[in-house]
N, C-alpha and C. Protein backbone atom coordinates (compact mmCIF):
# COMPACT_ATOMS: atom_id res chain seq x y z
N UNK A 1 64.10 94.87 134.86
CA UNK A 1 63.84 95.74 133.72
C UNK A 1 65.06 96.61 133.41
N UNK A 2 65.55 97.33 134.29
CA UNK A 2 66.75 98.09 134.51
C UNK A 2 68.22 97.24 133.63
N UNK A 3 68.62 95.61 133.82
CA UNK A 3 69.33 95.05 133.31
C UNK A 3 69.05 94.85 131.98
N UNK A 4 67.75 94.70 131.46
CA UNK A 4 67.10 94.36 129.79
C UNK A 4 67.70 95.59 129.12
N UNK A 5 67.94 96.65 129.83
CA UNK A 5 67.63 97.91 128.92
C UNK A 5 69.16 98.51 128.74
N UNK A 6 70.02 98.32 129.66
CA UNK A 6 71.39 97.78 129.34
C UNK A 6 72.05 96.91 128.57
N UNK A 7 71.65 96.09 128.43
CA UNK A 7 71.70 94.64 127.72
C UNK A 7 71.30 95.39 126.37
N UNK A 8 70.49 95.82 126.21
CA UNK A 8 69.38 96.25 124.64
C UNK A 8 70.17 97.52 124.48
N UNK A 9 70.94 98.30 125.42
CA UNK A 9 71.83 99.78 125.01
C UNK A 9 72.90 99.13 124.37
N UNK A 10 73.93 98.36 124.86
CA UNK A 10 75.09 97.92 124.62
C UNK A 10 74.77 97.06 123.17
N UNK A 11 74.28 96.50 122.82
CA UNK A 11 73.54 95.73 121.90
C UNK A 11 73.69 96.25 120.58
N UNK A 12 72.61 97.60 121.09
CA UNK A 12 72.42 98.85 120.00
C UNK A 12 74.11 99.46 119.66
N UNK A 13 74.83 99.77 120.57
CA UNK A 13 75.76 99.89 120.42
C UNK A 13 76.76 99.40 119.77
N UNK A 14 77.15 97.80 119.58
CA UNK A 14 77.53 97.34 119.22
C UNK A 14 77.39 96.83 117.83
N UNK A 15 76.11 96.97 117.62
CA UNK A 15 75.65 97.00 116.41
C UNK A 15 75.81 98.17 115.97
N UNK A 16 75.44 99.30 115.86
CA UNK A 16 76.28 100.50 115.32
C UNK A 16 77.34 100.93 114.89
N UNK A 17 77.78 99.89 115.73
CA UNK A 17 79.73 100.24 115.58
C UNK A 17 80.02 99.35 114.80
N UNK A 18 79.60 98.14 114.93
CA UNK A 18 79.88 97.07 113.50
C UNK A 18 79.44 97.53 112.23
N UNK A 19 78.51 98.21 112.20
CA UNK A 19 78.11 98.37 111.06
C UNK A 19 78.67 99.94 110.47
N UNK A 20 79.17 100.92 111.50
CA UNK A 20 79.84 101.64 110.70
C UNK A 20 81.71 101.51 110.34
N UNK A 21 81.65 100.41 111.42
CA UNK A 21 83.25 99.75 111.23
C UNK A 21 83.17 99.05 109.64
N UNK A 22 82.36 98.15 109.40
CA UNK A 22 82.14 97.39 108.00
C UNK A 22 81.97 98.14 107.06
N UNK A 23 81.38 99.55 107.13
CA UNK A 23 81.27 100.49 106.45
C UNK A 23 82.29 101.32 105.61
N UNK A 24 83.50 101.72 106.78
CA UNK A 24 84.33 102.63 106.37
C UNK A 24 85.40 101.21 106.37
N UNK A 25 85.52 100.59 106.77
CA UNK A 25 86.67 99.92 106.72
C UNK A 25 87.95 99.73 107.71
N UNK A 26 88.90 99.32 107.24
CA UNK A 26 90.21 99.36 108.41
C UNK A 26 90.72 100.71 108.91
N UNK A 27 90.28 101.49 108.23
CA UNK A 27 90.58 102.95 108.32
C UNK A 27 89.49 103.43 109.39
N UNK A 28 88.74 102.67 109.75
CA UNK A 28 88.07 103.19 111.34
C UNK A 28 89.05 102.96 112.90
N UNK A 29 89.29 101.85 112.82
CA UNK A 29 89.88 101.31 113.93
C UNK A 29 92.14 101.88 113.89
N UNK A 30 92.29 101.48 112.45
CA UNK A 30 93.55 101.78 112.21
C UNK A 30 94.27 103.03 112.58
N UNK A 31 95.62 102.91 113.70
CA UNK A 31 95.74 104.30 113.91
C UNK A 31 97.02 104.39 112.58
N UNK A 32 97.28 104.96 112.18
CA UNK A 32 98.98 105.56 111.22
C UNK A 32 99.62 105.61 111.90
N UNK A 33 100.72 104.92 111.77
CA UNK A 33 101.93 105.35 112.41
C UNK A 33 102.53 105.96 111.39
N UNK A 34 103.83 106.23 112.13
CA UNK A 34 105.27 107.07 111.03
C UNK A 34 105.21 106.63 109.56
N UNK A 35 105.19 106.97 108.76
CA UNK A 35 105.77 106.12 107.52
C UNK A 35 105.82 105.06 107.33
N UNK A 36 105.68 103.97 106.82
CA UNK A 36 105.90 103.03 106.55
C UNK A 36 105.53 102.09 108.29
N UNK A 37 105.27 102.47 108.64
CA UNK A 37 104.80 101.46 109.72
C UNK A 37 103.56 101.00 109.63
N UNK A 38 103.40 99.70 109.64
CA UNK A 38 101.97 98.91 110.23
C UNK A 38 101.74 98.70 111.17
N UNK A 39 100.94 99.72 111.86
CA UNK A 39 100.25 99.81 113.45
C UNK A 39 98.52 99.74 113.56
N UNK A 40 98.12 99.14 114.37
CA UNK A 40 96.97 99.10 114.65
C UNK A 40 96.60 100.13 116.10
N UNK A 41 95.62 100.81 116.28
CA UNK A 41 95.53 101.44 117.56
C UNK A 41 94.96 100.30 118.66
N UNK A 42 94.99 100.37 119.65
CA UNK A 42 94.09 99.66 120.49
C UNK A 42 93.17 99.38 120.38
N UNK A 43 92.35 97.87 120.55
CA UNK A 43 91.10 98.43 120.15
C UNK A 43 89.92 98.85 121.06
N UNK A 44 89.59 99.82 120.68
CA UNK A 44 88.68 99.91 121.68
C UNK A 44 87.27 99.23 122.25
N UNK A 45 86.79 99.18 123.58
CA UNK A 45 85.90 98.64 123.96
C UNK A 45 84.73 98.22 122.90
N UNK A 46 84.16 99.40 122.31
CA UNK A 46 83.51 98.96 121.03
C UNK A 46 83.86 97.74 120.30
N UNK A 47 84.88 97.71 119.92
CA UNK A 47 85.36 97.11 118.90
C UNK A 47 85.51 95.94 119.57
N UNK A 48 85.58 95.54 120.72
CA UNK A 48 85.74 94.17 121.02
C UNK A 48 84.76 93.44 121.17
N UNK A 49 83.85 94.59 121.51
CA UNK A 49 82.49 93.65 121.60
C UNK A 49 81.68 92.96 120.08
N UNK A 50 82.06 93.96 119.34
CA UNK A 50 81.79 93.95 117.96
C UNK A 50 82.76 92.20 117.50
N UNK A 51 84.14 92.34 117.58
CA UNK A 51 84.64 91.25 117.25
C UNK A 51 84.13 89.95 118.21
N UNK A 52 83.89 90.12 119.27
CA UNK A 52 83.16 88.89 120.31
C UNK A 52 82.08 88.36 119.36
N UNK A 53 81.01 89.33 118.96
CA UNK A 53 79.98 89.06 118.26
C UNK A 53 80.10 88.58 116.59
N UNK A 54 81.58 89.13 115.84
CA UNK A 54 81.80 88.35 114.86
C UNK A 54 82.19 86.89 115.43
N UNK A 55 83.17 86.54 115.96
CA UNK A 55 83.25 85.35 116.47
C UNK A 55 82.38 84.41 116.50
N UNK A 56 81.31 85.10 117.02
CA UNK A 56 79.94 84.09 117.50
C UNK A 56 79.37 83.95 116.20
N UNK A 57 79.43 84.06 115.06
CA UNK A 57 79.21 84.65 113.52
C UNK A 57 78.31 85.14 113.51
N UNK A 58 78.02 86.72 113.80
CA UNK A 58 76.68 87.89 114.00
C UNK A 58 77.25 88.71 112.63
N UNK A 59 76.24 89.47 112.34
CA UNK A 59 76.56 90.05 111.34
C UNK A 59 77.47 89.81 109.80
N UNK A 60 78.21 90.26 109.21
CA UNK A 60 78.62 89.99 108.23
C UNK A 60 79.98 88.93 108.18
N UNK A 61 79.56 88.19 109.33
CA UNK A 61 80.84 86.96 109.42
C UNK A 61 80.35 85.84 109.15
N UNK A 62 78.73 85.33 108.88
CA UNK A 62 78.39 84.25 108.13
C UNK A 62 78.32 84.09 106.12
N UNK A 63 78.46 85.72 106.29
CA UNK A 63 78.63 85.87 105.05
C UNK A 63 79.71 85.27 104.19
N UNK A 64 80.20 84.18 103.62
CA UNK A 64 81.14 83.30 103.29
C UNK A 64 81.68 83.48 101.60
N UNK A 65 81.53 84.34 100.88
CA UNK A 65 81.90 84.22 99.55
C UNK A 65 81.54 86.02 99.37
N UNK A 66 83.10 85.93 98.50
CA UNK A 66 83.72 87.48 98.02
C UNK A 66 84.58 88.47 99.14
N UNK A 67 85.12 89.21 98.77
CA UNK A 67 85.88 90.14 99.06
C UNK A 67 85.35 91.25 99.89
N UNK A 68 85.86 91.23 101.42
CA UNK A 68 85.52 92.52 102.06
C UNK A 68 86.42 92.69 103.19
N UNK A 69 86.38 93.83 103.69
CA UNK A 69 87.33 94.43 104.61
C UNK A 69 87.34 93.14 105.40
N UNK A 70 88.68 92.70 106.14
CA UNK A 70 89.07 92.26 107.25
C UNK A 70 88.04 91.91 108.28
N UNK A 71 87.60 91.30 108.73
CA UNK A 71 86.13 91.51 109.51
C UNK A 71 87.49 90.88 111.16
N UNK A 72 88.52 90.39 111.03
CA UNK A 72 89.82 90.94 111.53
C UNK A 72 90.53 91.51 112.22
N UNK A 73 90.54 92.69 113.16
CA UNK A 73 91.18 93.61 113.22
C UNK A 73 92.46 94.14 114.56
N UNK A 74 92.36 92.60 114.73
CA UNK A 74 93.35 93.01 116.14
C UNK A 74 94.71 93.39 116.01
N UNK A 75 95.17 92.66 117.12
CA UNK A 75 96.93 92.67 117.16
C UNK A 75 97.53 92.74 115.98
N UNK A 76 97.01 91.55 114.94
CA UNK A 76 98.01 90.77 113.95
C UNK A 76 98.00 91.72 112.37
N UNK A 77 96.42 92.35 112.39
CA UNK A 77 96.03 93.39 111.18
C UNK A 77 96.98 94.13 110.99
N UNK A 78 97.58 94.44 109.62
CA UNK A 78 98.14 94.99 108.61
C UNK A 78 97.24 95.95 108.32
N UNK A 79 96.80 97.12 107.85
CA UNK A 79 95.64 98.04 107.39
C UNK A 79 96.26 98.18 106.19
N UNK A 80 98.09 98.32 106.11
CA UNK A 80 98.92 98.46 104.72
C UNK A 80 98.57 97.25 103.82
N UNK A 81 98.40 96.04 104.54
CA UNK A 81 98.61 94.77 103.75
C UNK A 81 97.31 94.34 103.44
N UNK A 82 96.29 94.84 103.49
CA UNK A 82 94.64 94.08 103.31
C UNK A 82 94.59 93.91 101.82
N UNK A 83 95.64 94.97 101.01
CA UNK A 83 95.38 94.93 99.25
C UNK A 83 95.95 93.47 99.61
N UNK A 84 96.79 93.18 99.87
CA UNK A 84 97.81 91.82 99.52
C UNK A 84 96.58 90.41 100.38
N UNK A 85 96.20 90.71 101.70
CA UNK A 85 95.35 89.74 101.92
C UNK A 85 94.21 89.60 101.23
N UNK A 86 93.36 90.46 100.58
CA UNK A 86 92.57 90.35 99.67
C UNK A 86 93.12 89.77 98.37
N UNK A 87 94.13 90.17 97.95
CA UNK A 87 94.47 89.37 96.29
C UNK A 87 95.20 87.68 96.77
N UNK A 88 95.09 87.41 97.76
CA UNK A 88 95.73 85.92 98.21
C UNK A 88 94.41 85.42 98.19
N UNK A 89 93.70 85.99 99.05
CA UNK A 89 91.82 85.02 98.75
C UNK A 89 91.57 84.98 97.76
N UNK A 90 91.95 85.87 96.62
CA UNK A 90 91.00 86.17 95.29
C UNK A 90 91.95 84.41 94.68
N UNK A 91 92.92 84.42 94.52
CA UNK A 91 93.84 83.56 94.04
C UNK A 91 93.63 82.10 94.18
N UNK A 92 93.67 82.37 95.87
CA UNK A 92 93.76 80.90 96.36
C UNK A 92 92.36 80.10 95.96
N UNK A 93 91.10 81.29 96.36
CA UNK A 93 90.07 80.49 96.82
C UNK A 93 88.86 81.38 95.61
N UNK A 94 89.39 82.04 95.14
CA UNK A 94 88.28 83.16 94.42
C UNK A 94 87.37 83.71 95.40
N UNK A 95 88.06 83.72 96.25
CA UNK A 95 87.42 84.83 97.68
C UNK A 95 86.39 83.85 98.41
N UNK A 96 86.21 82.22 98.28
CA UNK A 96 85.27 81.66 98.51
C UNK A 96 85.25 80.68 100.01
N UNK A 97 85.00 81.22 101.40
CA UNK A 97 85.59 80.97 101.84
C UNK A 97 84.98 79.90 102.30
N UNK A 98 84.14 78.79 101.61
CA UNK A 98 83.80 77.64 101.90
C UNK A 98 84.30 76.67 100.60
N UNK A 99 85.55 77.69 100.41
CA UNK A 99 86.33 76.00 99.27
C UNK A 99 87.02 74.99 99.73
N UNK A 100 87.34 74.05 99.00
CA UNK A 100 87.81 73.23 99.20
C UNK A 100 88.57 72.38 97.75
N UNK A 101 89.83 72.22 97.99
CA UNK A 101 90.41 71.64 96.52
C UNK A 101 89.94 71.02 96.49
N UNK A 102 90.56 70.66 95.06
CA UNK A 102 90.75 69.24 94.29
C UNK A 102 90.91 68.45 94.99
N UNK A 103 91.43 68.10 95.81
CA UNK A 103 92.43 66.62 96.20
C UNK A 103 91.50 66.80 97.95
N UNK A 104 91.17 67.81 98.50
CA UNK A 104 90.39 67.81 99.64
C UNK A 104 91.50 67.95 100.45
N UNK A 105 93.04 68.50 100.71
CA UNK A 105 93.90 69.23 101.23
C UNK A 105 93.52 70.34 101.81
N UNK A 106 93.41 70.97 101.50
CA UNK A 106 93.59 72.62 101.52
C UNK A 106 91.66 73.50 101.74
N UNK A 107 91.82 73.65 102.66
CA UNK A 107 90.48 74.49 102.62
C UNK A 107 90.16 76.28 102.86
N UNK A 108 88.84 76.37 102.46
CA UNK A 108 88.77 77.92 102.91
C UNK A 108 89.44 79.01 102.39
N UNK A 109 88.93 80.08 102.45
CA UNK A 109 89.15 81.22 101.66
C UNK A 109 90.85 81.13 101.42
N UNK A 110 91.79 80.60 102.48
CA UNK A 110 93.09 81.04 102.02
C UNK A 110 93.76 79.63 102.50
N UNK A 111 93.22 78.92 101.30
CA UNK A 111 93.43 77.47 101.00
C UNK A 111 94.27 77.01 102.21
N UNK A 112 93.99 76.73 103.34
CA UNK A 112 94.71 76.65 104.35
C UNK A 112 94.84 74.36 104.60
N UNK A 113 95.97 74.16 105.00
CA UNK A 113 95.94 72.73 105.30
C UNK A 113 95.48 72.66 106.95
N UNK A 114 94.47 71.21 106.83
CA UNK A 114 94.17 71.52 108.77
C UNK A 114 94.91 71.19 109.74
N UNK A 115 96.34 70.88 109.15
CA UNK A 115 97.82 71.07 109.92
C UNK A 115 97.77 72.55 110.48
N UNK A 116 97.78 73.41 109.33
CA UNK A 116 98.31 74.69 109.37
C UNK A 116 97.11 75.71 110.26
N UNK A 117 95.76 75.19 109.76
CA UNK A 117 94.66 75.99 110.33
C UNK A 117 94.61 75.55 112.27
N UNK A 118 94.85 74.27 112.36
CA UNK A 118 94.53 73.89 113.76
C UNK A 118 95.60 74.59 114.71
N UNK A 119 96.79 74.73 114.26
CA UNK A 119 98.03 75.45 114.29
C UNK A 119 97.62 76.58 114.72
N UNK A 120 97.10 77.78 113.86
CA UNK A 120 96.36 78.64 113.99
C UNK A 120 95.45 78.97 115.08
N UNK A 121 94.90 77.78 115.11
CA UNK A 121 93.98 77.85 116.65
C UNK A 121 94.38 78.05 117.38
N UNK A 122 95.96 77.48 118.23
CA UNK A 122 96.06 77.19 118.82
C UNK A 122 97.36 78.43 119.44
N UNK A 123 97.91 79.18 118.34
CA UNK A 123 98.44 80.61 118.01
C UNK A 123 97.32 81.68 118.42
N UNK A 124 96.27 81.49 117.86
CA UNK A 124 94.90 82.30 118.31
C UNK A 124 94.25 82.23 119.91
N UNK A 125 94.32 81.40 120.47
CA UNK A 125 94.01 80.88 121.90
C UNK A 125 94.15 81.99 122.90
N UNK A 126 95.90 82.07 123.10
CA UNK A 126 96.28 83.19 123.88
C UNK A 126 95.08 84.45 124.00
N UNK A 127 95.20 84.95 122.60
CA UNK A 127 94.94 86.62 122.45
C UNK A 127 93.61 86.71 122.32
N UNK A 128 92.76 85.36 122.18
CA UNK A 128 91.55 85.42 122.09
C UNK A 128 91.22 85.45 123.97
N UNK A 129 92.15 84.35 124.88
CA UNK A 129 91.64 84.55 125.92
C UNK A 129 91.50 85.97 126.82
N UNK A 130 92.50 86.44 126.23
CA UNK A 130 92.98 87.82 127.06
C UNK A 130 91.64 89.10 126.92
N UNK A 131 91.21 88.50 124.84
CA UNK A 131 90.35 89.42 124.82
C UNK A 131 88.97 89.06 125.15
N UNK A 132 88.71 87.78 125.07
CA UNK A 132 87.31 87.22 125.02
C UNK A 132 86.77 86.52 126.26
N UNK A 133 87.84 86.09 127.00
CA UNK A 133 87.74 85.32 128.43
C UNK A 133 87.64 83.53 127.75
N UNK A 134 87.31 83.06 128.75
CA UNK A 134 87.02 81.93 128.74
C UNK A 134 85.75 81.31 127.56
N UNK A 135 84.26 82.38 127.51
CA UNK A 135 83.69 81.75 126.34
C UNK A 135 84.46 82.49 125.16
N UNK A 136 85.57 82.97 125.10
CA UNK A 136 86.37 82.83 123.50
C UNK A 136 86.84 81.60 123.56
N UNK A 137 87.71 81.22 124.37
CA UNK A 137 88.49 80.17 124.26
C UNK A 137 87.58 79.09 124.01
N UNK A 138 86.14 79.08 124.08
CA UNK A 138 85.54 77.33 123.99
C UNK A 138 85.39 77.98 122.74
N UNK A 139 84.99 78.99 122.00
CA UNK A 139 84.89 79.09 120.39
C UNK A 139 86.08 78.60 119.50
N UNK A 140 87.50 79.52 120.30
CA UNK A 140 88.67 79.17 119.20
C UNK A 140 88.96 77.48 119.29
N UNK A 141 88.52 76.93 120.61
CA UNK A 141 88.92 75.19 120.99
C UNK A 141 87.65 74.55 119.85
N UNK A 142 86.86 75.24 119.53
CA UNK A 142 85.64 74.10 118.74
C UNK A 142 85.95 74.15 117.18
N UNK A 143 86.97 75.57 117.14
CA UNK A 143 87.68 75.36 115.69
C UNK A 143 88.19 73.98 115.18
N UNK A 144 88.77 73.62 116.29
CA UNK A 144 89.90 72.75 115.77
C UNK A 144 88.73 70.88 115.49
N UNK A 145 88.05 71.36 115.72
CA UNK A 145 86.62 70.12 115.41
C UNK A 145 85.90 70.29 114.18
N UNK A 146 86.12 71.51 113.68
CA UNK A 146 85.95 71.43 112.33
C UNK A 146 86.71 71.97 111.42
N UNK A 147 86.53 71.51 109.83
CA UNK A 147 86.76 71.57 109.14
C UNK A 147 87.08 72.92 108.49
N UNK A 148 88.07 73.51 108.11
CA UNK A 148 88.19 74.93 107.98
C UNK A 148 87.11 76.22 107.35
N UNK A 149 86.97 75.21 106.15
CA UNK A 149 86.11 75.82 105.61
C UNK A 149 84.71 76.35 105.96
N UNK A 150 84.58 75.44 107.28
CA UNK A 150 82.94 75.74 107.96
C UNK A 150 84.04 77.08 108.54
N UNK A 151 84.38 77.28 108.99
CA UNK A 151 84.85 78.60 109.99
C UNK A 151 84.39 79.34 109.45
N UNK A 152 83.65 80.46 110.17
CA UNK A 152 83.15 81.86 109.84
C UNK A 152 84.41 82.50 108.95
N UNK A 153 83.88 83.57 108.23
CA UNK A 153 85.21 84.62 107.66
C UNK A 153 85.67 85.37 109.18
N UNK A 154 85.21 85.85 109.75
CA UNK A 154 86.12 86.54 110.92
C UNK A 154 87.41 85.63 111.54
N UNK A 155 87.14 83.92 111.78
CA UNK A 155 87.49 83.13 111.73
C UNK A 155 88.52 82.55 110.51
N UNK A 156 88.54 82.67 109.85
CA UNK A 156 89.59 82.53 108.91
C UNK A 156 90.26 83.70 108.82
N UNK A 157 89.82 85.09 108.92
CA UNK A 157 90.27 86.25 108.48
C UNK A 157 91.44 86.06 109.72
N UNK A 158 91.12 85.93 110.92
CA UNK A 158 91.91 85.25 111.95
C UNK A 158 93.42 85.08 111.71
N UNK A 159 92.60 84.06 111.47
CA UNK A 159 93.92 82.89 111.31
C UNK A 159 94.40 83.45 110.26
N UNK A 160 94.48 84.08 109.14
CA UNK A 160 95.35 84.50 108.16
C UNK A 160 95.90 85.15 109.20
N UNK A 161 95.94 86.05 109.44
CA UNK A 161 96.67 87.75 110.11
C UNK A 161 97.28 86.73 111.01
N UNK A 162 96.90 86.12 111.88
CA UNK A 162 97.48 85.18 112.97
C UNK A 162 98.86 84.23 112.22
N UNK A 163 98.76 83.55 111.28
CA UNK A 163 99.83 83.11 110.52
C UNK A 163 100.78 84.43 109.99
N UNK A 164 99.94 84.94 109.27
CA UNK A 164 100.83 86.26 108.57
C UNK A 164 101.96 87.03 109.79
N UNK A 165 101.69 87.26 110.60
CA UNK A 165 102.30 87.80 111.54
C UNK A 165 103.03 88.85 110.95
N UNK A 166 102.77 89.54 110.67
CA UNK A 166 103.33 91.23 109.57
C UNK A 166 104.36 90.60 108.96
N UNK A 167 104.44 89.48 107.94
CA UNK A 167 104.86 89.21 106.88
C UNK A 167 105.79 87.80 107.04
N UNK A 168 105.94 87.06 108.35
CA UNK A 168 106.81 86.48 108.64
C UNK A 168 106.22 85.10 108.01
N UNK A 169 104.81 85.10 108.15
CA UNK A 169 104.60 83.97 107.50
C UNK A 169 103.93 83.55 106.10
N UNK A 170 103.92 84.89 105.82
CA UNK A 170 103.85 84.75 104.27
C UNK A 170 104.39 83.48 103.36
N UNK A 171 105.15 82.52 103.47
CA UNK A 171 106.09 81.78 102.85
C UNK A 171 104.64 80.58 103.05
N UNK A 172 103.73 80.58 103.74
CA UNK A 172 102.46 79.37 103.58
C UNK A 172 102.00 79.31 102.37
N UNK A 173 101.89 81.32 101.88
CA UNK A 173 101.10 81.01 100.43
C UNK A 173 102.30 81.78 99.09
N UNK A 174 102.89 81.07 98.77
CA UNK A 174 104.25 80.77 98.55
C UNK A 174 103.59 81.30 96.81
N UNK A 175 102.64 80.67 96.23
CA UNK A 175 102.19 80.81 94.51
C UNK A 175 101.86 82.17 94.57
N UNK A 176 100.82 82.51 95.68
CA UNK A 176 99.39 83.66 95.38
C UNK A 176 100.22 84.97 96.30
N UNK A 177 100.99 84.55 97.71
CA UNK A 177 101.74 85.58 98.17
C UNK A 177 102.74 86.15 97.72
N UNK A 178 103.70 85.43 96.61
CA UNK A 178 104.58 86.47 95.86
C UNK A 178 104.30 86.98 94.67
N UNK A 179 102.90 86.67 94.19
CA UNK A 179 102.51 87.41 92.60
C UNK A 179 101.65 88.43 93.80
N UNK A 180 100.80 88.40 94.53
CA UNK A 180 100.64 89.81 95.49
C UNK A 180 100.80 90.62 96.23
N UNK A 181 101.97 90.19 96.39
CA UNK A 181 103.32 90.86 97.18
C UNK A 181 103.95 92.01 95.99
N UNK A 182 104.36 90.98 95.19
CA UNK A 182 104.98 92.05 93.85
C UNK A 182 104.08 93.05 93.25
N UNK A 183 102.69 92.97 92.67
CA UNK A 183 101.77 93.86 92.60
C UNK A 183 101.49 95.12 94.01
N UNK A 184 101.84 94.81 95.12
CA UNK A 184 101.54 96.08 96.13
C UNK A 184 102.93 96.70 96.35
């Protein structure tokens, strides 16, 4: 009984915190640095459990179409750059993150090729093990078995920030990243 009620505290907890993290936005977790710096604070225990549970797609990570905060928020998060990752989804995919072109190339909210997304996985692996243990790693390994577009948004939101790498890889979305680059 003693373990249920732990289990059901942490739970409550975690759900709280997701939901006032989704609430306020990147500006919960985000610490400021100096000027012009893009820093993320650590995240805290909360917050990991919260992202474990987006992973698993709990809460607002099955939610697959339109525009919302980063569901995101580790190492790779920008808090400066979310205007610019938000106007690349709006572009690529009309925020839809179960698209898929024309030609059946390119999938998911940030029209990703499954060259580039499996890539991603496999960039994601590391920092997922460190944070998630071993059942992260069988989540980020079952990515690469499907199709991008099935990926949760926390899961794509991912792999963007994971490619993006504070701007280095911007050059993937080459049309939608320099008309929203120039607007921020």
């Amino acid at each position: 009984m003693k373990m249920q009620g732990k289990l059901i505290g942490s739970t409550v907890v975690a759900v709280a915190t997701a939901l006032a993290l989704l609430l306020t936005g990147p500006g919960a977790v985000a610490a400021e640095g100096p000027a012009g710096a893009d820093q993320v604070a650590p995240a805290p225990p909360e917050r990991k459990q919260v992202e474990f549970a987006l992973a698993q797609g709990e809460f607002k990570s099955s939610d697959r179409r339109g525009v919302l905060v980063s569901l995101y928020q580790g190492k790779w998060f920008m808090p400066r750059r979310e205007k610019v990752r938000k106007c690349i989804a709006k572009r690529e995919s009309g925020a839809n993150y179960r698209a898929v072109s024309a030609g059946g190339r390119y999938r998911g909210a940030y029209q990703m090729s499954r060259r580039l997304a499996v890539g991603a996985s496999w960039m994601m692996q590391r920092e997922v093990r460190k944070e998630f243990g071993s059942e992260g790693v069988k989540l980020v390994s079952a990515l690469r078995k499907k199709p991008t577009q099935q990926w949760n948004r926390y899961w794509q939101d991912r792999a963007f920030w994971t490619i993006w790498r504070h701007g280095e890889g911007k050059s993937h979305w080459r049309g939608g990243g320099k008309k929203c680059m120039k607007r921020r």
